[in-house]
PDB file of N, CA and C in Angstrom:
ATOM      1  N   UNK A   1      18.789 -50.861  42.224  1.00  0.00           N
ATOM      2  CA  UNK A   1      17.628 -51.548  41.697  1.00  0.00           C
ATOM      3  C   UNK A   1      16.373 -51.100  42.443  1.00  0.00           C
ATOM      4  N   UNK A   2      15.251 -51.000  41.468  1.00  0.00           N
ATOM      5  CA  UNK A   2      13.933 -50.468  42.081  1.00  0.00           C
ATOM      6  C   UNK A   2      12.826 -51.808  41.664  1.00  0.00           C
ATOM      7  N   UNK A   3      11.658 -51.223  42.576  1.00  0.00           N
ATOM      8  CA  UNK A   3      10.592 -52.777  42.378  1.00  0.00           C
ATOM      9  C   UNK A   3      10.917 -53.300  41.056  1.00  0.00           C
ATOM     10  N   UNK A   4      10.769 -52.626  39.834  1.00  0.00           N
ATOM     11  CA  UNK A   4      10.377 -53.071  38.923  1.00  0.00           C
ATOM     12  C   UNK A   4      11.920 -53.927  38.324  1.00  0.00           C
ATOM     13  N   UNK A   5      13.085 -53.678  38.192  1.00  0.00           N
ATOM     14  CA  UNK A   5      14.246 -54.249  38.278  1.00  0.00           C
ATOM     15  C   UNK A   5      14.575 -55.354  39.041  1.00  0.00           C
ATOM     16  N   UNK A   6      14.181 -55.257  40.411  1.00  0.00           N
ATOM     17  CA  UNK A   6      13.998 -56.573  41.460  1.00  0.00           C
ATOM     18  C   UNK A   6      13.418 -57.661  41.141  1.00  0.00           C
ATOM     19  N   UNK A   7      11.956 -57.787  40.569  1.00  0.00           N
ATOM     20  CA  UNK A   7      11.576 -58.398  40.550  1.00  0.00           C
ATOM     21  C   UNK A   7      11.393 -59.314  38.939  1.00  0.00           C
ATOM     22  N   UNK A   8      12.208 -58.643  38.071  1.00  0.00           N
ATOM     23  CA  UNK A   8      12.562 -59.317  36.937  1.00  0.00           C
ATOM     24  C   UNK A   8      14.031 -60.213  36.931  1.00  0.00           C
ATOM     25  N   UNK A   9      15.281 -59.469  37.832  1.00  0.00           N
ATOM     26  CA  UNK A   9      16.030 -60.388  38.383  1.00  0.00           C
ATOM     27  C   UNK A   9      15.701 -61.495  39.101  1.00  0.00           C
ATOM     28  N   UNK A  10      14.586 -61.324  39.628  1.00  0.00           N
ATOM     29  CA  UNK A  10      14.162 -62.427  40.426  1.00  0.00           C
ATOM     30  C   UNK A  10      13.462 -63.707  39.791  1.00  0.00           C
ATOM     31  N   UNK A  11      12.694 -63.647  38.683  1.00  0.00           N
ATOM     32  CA  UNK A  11      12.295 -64.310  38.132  1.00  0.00           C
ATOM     33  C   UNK A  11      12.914 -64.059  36.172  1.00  0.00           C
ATOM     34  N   UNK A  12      13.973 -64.402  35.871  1.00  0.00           N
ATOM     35  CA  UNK A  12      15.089 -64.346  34.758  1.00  0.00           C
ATOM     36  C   UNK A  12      14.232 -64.211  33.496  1.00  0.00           C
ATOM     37  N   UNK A  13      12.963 -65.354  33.725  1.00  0.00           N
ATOM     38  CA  UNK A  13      12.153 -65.421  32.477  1.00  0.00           C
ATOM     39  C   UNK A  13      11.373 -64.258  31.863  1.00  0.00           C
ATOM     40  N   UNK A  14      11.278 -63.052  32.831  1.00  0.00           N
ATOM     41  CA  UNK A  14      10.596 -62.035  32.595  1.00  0.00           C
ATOM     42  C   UNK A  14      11.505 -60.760  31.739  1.00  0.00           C
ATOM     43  N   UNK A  15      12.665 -61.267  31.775  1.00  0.00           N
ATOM     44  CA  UNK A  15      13.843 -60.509  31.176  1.00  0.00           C
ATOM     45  C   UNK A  15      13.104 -60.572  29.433  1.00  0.00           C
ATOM     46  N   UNK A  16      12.915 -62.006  29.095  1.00  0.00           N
ATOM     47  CA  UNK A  16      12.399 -62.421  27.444  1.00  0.00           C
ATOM     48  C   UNK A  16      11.825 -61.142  27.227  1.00  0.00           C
ATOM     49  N   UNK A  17      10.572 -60.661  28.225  1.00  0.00           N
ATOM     50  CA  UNK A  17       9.875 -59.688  27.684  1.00  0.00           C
ATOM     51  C   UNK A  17      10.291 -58.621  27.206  1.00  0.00           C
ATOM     52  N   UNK A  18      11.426 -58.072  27.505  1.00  0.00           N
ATOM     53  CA  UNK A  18      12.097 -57.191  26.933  1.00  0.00           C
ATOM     54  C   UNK A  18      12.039 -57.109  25.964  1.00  0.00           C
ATOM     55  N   UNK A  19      12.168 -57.896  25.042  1.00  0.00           N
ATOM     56  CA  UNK A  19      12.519 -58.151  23.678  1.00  0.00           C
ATOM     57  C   UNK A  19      11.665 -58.292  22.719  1.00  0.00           C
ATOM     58  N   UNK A  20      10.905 -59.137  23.549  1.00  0.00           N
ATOM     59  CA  UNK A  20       9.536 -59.319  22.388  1.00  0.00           C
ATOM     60  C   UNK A  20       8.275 -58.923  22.347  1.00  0.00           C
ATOM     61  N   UNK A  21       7.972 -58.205  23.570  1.00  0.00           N
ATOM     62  CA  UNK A  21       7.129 -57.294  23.790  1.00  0.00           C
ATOM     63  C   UNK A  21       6.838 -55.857  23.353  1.00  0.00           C
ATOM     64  N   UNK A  22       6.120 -55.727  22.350  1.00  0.00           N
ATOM     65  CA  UNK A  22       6.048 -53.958  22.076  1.00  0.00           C
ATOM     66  C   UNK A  22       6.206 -52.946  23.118  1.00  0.00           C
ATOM     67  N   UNK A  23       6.590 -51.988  23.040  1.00  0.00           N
ATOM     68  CA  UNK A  23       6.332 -50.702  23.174  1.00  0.00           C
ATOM     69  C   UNK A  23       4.520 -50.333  23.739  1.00  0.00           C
ATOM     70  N   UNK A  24       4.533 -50.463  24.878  1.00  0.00           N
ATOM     71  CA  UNK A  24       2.968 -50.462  24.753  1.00  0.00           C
ATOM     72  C   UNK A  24       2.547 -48.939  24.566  1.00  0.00           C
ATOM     73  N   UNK A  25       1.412 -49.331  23.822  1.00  0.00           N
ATOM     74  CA  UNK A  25       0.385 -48.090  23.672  1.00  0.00           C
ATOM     75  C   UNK A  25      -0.128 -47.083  24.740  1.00  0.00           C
ATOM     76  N   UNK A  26      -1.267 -46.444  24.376  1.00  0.00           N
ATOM     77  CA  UNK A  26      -1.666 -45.870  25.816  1.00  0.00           C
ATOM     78  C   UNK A  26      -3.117 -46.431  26.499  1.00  0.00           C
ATOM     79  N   UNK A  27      -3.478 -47.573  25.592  1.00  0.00           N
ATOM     80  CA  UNK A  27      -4.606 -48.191  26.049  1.00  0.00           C
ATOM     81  C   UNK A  27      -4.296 -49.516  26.388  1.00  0.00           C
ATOM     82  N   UNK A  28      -2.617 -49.829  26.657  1.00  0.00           N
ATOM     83  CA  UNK A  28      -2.187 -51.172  26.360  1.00  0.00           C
ATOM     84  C   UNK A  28      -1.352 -51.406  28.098  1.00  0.00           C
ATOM     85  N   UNK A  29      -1.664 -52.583  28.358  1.00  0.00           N
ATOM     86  CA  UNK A  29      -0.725 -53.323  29.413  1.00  0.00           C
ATOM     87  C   UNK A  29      -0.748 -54.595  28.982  1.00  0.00           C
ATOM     88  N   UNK A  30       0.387 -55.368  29.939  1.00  0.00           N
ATOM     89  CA  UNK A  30       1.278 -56.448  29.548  1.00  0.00           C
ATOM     90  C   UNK A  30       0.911 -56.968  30.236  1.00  0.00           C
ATOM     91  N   UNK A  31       0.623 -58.357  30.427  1.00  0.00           N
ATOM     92  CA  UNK A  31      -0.008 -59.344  31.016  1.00  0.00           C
ATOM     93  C   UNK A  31       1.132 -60.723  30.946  1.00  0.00           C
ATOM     94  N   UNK A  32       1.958 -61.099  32.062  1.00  0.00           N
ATOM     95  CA  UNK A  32       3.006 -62.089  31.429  1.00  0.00           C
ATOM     96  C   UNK A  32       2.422 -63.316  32.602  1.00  0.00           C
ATOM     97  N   UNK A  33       2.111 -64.398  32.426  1.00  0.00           N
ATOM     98  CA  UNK A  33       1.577 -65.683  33.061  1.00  0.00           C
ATOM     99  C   UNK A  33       3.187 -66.531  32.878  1.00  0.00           C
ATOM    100  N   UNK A  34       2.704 -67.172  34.793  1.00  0.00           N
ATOM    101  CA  UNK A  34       3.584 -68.509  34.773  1.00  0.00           C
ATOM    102  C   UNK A  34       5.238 -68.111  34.923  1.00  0.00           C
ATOM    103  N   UNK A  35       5.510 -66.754  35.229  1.00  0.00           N
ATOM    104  CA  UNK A  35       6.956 -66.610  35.607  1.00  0.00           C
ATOM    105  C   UNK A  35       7.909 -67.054  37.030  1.00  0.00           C
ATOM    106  N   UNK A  36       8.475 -68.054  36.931  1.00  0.00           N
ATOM    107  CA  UNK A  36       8.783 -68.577  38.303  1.00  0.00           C
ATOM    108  C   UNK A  36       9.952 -68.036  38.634  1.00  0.00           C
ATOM    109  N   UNK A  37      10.169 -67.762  40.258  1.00  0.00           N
ATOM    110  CA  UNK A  37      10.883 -67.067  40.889  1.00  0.00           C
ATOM    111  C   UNK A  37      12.230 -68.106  41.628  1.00  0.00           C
ATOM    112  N   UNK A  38      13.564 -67.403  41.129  1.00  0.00           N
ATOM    113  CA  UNK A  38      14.343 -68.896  41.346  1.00  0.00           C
ATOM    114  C   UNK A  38      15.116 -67.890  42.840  1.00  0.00           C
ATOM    115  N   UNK A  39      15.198 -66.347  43.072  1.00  0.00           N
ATOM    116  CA  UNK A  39      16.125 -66.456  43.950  1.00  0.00           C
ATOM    117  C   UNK A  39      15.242 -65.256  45.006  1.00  0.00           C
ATOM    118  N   UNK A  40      16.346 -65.078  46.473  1.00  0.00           N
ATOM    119  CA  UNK A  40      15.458 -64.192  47.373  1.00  0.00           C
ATOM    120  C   UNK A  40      16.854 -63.289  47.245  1.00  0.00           C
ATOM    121  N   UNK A  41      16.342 -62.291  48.109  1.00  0.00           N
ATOM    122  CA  UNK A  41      17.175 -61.037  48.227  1.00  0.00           C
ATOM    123  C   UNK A  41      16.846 -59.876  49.672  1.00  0.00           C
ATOM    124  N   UNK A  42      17.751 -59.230  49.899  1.00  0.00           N
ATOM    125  CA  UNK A  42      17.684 -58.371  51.031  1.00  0.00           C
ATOM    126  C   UNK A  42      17.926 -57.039  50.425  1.00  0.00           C
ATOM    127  N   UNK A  43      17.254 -55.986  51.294  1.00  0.00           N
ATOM    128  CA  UNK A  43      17.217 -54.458  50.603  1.00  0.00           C
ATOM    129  C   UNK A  43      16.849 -53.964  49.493  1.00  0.00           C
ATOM    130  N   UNK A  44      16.817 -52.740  48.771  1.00  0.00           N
ATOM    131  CA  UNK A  44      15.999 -51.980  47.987  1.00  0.00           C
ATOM    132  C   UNK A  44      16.828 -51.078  47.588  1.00  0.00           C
ATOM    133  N   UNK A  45      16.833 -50.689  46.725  1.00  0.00           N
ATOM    134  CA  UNK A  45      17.761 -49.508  45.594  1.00  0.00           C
ATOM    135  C   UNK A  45      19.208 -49.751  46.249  1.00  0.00           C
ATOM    136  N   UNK A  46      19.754 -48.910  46.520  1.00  0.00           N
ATOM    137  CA  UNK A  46      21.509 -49.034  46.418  1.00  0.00           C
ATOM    138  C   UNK A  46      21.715 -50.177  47.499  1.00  0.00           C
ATOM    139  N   UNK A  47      20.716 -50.834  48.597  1.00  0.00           N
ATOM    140  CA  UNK A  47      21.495 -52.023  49.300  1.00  0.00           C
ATOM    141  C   UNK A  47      20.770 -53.473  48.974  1.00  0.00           C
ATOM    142  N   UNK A  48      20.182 -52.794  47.833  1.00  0.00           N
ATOM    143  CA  UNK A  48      19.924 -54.479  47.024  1.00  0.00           C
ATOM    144  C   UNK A  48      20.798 -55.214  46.983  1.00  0.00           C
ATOM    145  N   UNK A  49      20.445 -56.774  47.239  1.00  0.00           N
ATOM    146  CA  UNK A  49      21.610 -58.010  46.999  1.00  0.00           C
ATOM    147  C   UNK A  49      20.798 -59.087  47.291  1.00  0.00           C
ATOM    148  N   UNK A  50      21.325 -60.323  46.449  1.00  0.00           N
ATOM    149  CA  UNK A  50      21.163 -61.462  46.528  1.00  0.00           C
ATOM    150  C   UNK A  50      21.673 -62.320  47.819  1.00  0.00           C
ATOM    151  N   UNK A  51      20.128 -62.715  48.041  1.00  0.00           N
ATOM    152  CA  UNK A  51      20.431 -63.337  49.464  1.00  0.00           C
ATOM    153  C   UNK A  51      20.271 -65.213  49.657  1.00  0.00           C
ATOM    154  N   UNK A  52      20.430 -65.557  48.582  1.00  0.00           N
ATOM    155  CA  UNK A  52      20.619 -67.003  47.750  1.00  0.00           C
ATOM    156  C   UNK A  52      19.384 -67.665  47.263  1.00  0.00           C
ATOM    157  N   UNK A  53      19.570 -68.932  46.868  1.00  0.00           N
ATOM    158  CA  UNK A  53      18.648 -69.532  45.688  1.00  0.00           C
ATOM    159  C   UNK A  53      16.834 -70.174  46.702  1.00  0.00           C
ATOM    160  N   UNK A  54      16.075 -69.535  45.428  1.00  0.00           N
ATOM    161  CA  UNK A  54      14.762 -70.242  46.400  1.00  0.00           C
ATOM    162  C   UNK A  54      14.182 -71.178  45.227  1.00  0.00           C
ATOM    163  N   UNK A  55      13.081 -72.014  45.964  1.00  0.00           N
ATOM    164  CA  UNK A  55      12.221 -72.662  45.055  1.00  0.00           C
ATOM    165  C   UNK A  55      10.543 -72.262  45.273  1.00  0.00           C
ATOM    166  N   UNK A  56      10.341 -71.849  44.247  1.00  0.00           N
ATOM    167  CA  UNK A  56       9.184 -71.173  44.133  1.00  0.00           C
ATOM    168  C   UNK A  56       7.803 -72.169  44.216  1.00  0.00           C
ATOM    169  N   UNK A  57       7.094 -71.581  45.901  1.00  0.00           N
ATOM    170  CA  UNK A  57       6.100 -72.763  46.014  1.00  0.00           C
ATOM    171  C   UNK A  57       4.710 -72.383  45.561  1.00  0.00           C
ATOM    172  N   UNK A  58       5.014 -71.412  44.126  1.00  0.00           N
ATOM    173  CA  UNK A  58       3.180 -71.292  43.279  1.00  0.00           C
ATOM    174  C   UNK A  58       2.417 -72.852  43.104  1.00  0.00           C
ATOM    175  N   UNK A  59       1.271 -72.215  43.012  1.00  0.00           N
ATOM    176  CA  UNK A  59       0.680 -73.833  42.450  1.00  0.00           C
ATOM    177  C   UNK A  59       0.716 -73.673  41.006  1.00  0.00           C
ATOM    178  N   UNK A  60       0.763 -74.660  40.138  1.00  0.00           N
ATOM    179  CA  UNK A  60       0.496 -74.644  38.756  1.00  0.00           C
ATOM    180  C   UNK A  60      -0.635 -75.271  38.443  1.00  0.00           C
ATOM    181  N   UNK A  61      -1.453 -74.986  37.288  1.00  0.00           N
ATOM    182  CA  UNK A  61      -2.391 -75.348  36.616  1.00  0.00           C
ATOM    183  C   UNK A  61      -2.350 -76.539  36.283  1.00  0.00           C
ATOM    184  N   UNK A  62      -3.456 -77.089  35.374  1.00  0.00           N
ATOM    185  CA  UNK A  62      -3.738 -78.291  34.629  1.00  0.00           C
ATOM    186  C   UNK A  62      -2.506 -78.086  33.698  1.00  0.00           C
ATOM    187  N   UNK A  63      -2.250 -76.852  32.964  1.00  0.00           N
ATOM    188  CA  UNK A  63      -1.174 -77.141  32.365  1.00  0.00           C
ATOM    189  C   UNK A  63       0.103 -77.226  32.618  1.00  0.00           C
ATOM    190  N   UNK A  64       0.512 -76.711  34.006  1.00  0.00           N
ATOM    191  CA  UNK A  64       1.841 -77.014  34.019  1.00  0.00           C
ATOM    192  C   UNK A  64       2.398 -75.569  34.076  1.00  0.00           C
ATOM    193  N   UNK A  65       1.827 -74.582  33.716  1.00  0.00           N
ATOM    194  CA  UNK A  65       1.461 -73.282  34.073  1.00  0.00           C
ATOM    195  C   UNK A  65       1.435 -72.836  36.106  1.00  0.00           C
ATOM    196  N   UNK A  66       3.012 -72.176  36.242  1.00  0.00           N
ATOM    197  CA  UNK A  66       2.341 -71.360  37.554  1.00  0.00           C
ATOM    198  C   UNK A  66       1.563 -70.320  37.263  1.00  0.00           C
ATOM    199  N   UNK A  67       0.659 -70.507  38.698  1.00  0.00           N
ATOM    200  CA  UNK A  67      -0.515 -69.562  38.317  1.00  0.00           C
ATOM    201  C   UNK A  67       0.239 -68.169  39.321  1.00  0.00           C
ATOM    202  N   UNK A  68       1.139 -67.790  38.772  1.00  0.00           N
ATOM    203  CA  UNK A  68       1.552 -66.559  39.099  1.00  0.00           C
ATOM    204  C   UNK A  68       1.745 -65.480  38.061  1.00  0.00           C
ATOM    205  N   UNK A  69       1.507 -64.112  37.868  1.00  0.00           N
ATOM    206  CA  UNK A  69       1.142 -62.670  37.264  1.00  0.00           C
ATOM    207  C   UNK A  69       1.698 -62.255  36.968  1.00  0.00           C
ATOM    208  N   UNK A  70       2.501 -61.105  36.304  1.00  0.00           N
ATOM    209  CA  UNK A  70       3.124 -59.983  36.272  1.00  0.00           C
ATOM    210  C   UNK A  70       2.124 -58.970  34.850  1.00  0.00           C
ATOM    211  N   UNK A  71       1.841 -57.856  35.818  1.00  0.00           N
ATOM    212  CA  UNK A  71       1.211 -56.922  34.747  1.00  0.00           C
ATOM    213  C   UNK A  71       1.837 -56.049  34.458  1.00  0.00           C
ATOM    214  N   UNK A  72       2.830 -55.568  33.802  1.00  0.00           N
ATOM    215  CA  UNK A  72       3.688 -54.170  33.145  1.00  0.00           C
ATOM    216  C   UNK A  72       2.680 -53.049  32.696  1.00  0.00           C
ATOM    217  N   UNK A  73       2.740 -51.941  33.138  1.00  0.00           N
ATOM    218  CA  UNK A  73       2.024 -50.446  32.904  1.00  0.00           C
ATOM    219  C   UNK A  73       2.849 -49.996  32.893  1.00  0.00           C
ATOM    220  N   UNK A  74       3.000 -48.983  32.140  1.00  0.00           N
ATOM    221  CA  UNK A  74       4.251 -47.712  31.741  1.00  0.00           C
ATOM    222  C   UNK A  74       3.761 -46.340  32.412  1.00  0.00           C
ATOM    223  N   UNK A  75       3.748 -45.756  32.937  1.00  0.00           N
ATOM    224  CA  UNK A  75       3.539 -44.569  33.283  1.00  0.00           C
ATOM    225  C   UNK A  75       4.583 -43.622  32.432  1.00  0.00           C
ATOM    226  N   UNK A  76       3.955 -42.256  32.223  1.00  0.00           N
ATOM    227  CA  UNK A  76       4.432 -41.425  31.330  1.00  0.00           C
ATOM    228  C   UNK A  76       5.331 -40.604  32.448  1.00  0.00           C
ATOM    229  N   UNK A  77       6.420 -40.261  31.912  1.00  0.00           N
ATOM    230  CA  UNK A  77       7.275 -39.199  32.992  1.00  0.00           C
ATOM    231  C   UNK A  77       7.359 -37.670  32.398  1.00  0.00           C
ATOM    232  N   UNK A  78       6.666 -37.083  33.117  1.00  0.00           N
ATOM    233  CA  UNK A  78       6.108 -35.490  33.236  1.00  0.00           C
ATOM    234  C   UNK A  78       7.411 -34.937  33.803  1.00  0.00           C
ATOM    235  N   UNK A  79       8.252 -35.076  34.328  1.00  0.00           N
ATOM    236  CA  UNK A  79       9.509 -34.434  34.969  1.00  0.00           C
ATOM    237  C   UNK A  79       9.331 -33.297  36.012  1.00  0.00           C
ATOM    238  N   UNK A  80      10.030 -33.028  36.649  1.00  0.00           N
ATOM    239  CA  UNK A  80       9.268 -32.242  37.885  1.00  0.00           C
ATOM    240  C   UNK A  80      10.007 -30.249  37.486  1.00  0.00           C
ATOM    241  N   UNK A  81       9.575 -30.061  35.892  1.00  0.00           N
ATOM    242  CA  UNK A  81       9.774 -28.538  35.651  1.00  0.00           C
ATOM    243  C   UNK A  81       8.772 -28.247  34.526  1.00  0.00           C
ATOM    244  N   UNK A  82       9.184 -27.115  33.684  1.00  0.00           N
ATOM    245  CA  UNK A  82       7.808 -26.724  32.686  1.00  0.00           C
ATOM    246  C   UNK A  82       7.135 -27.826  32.089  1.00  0.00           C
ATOM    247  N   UNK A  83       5.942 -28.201  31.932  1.00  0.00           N
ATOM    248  CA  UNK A  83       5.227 -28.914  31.750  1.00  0.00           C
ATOM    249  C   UNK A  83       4.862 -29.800  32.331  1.00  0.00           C
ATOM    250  N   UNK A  84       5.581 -29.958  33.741  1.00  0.00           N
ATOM    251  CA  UNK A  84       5.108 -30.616  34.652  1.00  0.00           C
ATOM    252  C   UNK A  84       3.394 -31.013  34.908  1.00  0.00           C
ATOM    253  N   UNK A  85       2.711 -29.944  35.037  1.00  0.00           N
ATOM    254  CA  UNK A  85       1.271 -29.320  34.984  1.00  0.00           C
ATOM    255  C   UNK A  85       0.205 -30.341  34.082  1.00  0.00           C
ATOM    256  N   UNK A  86       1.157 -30.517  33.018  1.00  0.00           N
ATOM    257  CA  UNK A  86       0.584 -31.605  31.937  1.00  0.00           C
ATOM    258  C   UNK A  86       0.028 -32.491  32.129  1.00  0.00           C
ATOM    259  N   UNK A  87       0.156 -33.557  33.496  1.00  0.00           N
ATOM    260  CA  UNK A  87       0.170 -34.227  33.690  1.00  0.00           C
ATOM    261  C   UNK A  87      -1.541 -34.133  33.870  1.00  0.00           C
ATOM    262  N   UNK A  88      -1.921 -33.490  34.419  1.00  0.00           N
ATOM    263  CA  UNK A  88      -3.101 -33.378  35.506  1.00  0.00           C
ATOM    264  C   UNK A  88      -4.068 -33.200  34.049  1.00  0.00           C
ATOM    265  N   UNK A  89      -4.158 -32.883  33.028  1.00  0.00           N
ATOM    266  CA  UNK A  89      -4.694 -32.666  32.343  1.00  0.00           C
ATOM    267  C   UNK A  89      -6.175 -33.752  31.492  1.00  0.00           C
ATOM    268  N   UNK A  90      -6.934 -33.572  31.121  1.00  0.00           N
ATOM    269  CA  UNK A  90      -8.051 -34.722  30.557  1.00  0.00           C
ATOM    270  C   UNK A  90      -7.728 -35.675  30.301  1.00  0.00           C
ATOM    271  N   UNK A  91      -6.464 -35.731  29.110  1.00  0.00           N
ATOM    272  CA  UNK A  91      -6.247 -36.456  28.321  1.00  0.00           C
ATOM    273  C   UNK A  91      -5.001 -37.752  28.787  1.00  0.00           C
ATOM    274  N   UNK A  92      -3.859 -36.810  29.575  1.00  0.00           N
ATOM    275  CA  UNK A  92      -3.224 -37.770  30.557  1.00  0.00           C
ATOM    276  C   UNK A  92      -4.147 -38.489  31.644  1.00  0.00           C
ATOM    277  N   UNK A  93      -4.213 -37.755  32.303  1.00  0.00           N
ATOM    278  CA  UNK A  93      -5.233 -38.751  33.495  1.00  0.00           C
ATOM    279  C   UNK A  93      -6.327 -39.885  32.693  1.00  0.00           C
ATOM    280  N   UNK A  94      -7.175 -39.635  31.397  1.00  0.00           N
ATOM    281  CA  UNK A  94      -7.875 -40.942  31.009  1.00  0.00           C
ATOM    282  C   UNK A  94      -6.696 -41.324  30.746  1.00  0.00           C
ATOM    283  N   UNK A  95      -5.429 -41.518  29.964  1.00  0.00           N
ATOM    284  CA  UNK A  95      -4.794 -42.170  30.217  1.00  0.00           C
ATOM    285  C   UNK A  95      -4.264 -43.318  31.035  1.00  0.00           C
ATOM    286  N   UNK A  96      -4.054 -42.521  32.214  1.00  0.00           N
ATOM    287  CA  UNK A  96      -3.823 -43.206  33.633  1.00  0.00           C
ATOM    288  C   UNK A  96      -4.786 -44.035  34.148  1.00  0.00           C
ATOM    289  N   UNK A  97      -5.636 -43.736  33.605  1.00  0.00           N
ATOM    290  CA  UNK A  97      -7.140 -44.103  34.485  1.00  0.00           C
ATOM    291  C   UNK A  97      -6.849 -45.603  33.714  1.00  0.00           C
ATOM    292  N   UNK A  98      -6.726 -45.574  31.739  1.00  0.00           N
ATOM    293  CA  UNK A  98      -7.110 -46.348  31.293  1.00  0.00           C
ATOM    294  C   UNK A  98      -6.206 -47.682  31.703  1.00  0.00           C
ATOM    295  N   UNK A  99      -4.666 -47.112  31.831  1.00  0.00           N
ATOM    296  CA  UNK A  99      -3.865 -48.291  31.923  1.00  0.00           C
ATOM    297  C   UNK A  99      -4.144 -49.012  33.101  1.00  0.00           C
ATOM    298  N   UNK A 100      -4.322 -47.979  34.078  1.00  0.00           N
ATOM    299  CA  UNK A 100      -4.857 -48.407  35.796  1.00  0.00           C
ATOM    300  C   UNK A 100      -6.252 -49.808  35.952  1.00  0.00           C
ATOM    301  N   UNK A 101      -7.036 -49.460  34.867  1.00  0.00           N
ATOM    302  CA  UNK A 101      -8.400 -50.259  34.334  1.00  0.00           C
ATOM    303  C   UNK A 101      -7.702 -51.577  34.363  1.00  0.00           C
ATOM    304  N   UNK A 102      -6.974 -51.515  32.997  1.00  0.00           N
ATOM    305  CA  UNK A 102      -6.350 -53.189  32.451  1.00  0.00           C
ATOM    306  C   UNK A 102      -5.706 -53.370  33.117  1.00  0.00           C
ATOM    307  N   UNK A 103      -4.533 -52.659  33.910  1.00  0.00           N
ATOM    308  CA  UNK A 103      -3.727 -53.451  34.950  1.00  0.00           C
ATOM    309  C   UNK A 103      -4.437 -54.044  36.036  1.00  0.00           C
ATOM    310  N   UNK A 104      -5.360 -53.620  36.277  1.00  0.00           N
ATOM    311  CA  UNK A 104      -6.314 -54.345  37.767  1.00  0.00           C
ATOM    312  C   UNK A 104      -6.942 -54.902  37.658  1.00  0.00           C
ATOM    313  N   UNK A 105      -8.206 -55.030  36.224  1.00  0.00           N
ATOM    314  CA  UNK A 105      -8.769 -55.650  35.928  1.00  0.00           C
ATOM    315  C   UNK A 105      -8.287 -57.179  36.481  1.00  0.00           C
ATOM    316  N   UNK A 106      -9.335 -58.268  37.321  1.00  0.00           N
ATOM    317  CA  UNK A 106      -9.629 -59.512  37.773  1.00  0.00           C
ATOM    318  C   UNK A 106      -9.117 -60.237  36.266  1.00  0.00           C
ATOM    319  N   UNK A 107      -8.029 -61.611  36.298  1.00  0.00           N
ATOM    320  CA  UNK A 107      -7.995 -62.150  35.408  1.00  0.00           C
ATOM    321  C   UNK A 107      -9.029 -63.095  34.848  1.00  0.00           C
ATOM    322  N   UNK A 108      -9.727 -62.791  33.505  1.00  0.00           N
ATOM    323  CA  UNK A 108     -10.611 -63.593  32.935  1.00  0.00           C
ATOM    324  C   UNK A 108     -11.877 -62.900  33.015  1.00  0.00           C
ATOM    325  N   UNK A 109     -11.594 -61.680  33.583  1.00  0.00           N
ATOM    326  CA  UNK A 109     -12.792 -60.731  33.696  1.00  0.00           C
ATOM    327  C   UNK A 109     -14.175 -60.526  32.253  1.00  0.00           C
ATOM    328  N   UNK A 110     -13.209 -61.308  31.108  1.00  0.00           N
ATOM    329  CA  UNK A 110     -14.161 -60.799  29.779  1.00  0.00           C
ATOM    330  C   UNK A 110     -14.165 -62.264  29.607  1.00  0.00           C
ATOM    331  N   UNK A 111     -14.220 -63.443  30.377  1.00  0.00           N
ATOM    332  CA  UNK A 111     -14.245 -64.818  29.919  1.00  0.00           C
ATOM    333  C   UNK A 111     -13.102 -65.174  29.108  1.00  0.00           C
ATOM    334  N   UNK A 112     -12.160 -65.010  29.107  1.00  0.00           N
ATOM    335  CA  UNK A 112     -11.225 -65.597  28.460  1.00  0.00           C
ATOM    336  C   UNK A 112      -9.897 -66.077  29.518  1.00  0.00           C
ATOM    337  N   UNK A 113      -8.841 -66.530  29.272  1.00  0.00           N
ATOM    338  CA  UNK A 113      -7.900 -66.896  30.120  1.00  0.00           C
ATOM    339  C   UNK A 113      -6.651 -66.790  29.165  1.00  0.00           C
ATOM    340  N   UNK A 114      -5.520 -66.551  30.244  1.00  0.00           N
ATOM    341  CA  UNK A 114      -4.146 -66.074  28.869  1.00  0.00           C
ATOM    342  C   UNK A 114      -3.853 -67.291  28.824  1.00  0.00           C
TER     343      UNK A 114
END
């Protein structure tokens, strides 16, 4: 298991997204609010393991909403042989740039809230 595997085991509810979440675009990231984290763990890729049950001390909102994040960005995989090179190119990098934008972007940055 790698970050991105870890930390969806960790919080179960983020698994949903799988499913019902598109395929994002190349101007598109995922924005998932309020995913609570039920367990802890020790190590990273092959000595990952569950290191037993936690209770997650986010604060929640007026609604009942934890005010905790998860932003999904896809990065494109260039592979490390011919066409590798591709990567570096205008059109990938605004790419990168663009998803890099919305993933960091401050929440509520355009006045709105998810």
């Amino acid at each position: 298991c790698v970050q991105e595997e870890i930390r969806f085991v960790l919080s179960p509810e983020l698994l949903v997204s799988l499913a019902v979440c598109p395929c994002m675009q190349d101007l598109e990231t995922i924005l998932i609010v309020g995913s609570e984290r039920f367990s802890n763990y020790s190590g990273y890729a092959g000595t990952f393991e569950y290191a037993g049950p936690m209770t997650d001390a986010a604060e929640a909102d007026e609604r009942g909403v934890l005010r905790t994040s998860v932003v999904a960005y896809d990065a494109t995989y260039y592979g490390n042989g011919e066409g590798a090179e591709r990567q570096f190119g205008k059109g990938p990098i605004a790419r990168e740039l663009n998803k890099a934008l919305c993933a960091f972007l401050p929440i509520g940055a355009f006045g709105h809230r998810p």
